[in-house]
C-alpha atoms as a PDB file:
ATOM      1  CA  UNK A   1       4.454  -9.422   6.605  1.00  0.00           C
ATOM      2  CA  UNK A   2       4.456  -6.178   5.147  1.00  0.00           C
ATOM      3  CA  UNK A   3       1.768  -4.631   2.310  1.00  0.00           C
ATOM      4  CA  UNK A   4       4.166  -5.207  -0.003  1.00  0.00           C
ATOM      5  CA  UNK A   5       5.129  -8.721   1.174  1.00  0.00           C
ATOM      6  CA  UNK A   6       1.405  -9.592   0.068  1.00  0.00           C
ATOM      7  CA  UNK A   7       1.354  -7.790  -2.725  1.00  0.00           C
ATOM      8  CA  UNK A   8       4.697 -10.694  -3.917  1.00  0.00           C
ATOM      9  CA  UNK A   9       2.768 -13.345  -2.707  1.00  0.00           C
ATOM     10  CA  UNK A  10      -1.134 -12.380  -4.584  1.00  0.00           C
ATOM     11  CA  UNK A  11       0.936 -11.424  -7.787  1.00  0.00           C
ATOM     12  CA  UNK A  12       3.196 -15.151  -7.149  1.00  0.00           C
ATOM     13  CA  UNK A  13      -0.557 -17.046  -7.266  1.00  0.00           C
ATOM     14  CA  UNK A  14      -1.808 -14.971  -9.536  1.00  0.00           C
ATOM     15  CA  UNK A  15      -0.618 -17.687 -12.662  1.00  0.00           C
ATOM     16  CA  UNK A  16      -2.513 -20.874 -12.918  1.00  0.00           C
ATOM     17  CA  UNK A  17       0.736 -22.852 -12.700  1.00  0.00           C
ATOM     18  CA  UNK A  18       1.853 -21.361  -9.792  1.00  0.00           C
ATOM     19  CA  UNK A  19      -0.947 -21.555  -8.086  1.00  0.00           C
ATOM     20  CA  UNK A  20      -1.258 -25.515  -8.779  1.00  0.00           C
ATOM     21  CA  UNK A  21       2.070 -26.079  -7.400  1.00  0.00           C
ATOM     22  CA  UNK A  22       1.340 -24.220  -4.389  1.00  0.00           C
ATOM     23  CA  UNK A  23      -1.651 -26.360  -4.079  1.00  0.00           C
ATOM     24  CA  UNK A  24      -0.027 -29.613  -4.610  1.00  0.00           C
ATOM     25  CA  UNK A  25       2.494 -28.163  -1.920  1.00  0.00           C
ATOM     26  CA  UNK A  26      -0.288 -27.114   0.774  1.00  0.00           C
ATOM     27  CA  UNK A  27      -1.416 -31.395   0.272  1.00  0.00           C
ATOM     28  CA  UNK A  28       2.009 -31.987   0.960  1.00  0.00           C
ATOM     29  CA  UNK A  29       2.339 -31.287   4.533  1.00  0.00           C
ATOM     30  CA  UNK A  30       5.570 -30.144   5.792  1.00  0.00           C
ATOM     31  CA  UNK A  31       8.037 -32.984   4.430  1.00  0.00           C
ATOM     32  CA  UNK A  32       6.943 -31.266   0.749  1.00  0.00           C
ATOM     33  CA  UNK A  33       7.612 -33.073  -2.611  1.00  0.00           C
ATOM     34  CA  UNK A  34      10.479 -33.424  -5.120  1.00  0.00           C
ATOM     35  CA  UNK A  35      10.543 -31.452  -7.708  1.00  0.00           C
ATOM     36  CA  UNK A  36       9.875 -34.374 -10.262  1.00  0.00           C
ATOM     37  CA  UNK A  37       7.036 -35.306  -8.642  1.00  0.00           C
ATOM     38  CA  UNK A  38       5.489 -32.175  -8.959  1.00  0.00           C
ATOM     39  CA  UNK A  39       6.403 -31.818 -12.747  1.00  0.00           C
ATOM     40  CA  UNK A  40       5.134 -35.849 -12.976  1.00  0.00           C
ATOM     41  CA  UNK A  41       1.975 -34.956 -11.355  1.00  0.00           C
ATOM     42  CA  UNK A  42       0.931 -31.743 -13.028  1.00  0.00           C
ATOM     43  CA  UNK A  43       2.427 -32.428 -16.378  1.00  0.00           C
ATOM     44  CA  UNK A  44       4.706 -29.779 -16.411  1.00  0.00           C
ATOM     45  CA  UNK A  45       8.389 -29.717 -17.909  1.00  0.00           C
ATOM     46  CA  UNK A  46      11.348 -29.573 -15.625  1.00  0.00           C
ATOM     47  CA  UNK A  47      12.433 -26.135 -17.206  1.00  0.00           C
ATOM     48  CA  UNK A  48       9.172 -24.786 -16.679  1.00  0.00           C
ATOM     49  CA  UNK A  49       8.572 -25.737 -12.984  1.00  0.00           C
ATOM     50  CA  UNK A  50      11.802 -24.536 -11.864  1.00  0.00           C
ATOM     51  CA  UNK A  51      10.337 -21.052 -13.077  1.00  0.00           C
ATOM     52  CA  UNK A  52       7.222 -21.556 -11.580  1.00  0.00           C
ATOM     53  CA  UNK A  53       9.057 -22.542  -8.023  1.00  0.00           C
ATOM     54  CA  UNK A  54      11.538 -19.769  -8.034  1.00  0.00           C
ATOM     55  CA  UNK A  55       8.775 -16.607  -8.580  1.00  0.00           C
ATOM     56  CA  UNK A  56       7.276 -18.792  -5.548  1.00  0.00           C
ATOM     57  CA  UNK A  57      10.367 -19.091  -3.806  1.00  0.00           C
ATOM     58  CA  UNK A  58      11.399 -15.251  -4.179  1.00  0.00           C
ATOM     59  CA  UNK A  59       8.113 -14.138  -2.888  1.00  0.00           C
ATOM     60  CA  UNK A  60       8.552 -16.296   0.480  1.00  0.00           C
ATOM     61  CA  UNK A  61       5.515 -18.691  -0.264  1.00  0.00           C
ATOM     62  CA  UNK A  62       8.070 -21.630  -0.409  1.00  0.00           C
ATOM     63  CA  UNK A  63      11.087 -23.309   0.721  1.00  0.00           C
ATOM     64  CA  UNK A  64      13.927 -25.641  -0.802  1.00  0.00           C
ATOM     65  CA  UNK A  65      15.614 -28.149   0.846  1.00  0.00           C
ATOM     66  CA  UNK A  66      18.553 -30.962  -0.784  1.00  0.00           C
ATOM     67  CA  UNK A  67      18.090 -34.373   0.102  1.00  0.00           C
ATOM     68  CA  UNK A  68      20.699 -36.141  -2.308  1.00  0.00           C
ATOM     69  CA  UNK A  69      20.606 -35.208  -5.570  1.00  0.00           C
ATOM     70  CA  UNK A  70      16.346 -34.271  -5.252  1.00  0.00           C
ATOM     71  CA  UNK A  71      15.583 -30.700  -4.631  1.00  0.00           C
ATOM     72  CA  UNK A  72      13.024 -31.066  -1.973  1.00  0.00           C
ATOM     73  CA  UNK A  73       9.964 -28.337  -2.375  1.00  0.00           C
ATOM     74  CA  UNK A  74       7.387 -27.342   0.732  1.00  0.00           C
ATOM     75  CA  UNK A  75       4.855 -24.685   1.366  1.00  0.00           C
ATOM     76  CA  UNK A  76       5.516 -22.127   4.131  1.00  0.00           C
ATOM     77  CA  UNK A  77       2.996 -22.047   5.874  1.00  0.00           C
ATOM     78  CA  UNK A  78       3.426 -19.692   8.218  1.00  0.00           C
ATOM     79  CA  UNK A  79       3.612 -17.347   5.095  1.00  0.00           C
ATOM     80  CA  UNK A  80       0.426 -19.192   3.077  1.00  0.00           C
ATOM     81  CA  UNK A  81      -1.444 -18.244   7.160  1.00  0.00           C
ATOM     82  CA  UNK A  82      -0.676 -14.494   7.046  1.00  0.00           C
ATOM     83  CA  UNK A  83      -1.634 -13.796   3.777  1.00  0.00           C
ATOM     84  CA  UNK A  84      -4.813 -15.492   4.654  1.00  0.00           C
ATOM     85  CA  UNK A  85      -4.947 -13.269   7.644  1.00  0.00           C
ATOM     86  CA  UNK A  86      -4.584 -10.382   5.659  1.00  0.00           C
ATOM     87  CA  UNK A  87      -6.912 -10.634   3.329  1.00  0.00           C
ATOM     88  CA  UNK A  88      -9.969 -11.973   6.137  1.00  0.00           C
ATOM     89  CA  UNK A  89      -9.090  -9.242   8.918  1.00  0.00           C
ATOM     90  CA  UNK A  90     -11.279  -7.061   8.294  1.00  0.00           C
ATOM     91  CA  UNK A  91     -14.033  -9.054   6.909  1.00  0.00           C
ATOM     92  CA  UNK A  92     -17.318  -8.026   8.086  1.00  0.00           C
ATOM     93  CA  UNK A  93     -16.140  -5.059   9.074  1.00  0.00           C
ATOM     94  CA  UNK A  94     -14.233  -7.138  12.239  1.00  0.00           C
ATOM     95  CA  UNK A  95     -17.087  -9.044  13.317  1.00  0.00           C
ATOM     96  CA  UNK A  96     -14.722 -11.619  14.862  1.00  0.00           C
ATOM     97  CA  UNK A  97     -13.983 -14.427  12.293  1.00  0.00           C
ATOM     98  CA  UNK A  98     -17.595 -14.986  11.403  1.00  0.00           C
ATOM     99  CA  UNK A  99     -16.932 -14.785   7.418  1.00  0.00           C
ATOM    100  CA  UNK A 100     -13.957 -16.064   7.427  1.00  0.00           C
ATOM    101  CA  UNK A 101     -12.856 -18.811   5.301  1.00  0.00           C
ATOM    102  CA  UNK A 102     -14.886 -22.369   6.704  1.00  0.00           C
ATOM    103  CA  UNK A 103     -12.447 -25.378   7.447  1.00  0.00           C
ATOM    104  CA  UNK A 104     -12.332 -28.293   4.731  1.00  0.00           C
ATOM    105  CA  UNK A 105     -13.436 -25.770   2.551  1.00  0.00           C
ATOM    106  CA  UNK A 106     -16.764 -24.844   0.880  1.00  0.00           C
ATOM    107  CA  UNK A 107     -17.367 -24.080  -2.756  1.00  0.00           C
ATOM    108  CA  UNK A 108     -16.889 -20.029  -3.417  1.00  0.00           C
ATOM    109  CA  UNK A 109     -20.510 -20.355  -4.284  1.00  0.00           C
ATOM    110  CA  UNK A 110     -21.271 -21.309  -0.878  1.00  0.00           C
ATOM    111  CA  UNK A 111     -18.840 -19.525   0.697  1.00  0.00           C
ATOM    112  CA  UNK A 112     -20.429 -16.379  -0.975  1.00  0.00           C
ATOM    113  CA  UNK A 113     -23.753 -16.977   0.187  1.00  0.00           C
ATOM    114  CA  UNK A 114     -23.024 -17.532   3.286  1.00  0.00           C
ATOM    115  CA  UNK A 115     -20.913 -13.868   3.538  1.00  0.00           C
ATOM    116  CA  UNK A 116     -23.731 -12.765   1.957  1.00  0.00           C
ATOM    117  CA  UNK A 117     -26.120 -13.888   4.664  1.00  0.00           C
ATOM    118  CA  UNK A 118     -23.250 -12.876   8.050  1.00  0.00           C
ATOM    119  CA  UNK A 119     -22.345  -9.122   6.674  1.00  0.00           C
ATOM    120  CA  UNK A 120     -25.509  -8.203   5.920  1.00  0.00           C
END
């Protein structure tokens, strides 16, 4: 991806709503979720979510697939990956991965001690 690929994708999260979809999305897995189910689960109205999934869809963070008459919503992760990527490569100053993001996730209070503690 290119600077200003990321740049799309940052400004794309950068709305709570957005960045709950994306969320529910990334739980997902790769078969994704129908559009209604997303509006049913995060209280949001159709009108509104279809906004919300085309700013995601135009800056490549996710796809659209028909199955019937559902519109069929999932995370690209390939895309979700290098943005991560992006934004940990030089953490540390390149010290190899060791304050990069912990897997299952840890609070951003922990997470910032422990950076804290490795780039020192």
């Amino acid at each position: 991806m290119e600077i200003t690929d990321h740049v799309a994708a940052l400004a794309a999260l950068a709305q709570d709503h957005r960045l709950e979809v994306f969320r529910q999305l990334v739980q997902a897995g790769p078969a994704g979720l129908p559009a209604g189910q997303i509006a049913d689960r995060l209280g949001l109205a159709p009108n509104t979510l279809t906004f919300h999934l085309d700013r995601l869809r135009s800056a490549g963070l996710v796809d659209v697939r028909r199955d019937g008459r559902s519109m069929i919503y999932a995370a690209r992760y390939e895309r979700m990956n290098s943005l991560v990527a992006f934004l940990t490569e030089n953490c540390c100053r390149g010290a190899g991965g060791s304050c990069a993001p912990a897997p299952g996730g840890t609070s951003a209070k922990n997470a910032t001690a422990k950076k804290a503690k490795v780039c020192a």
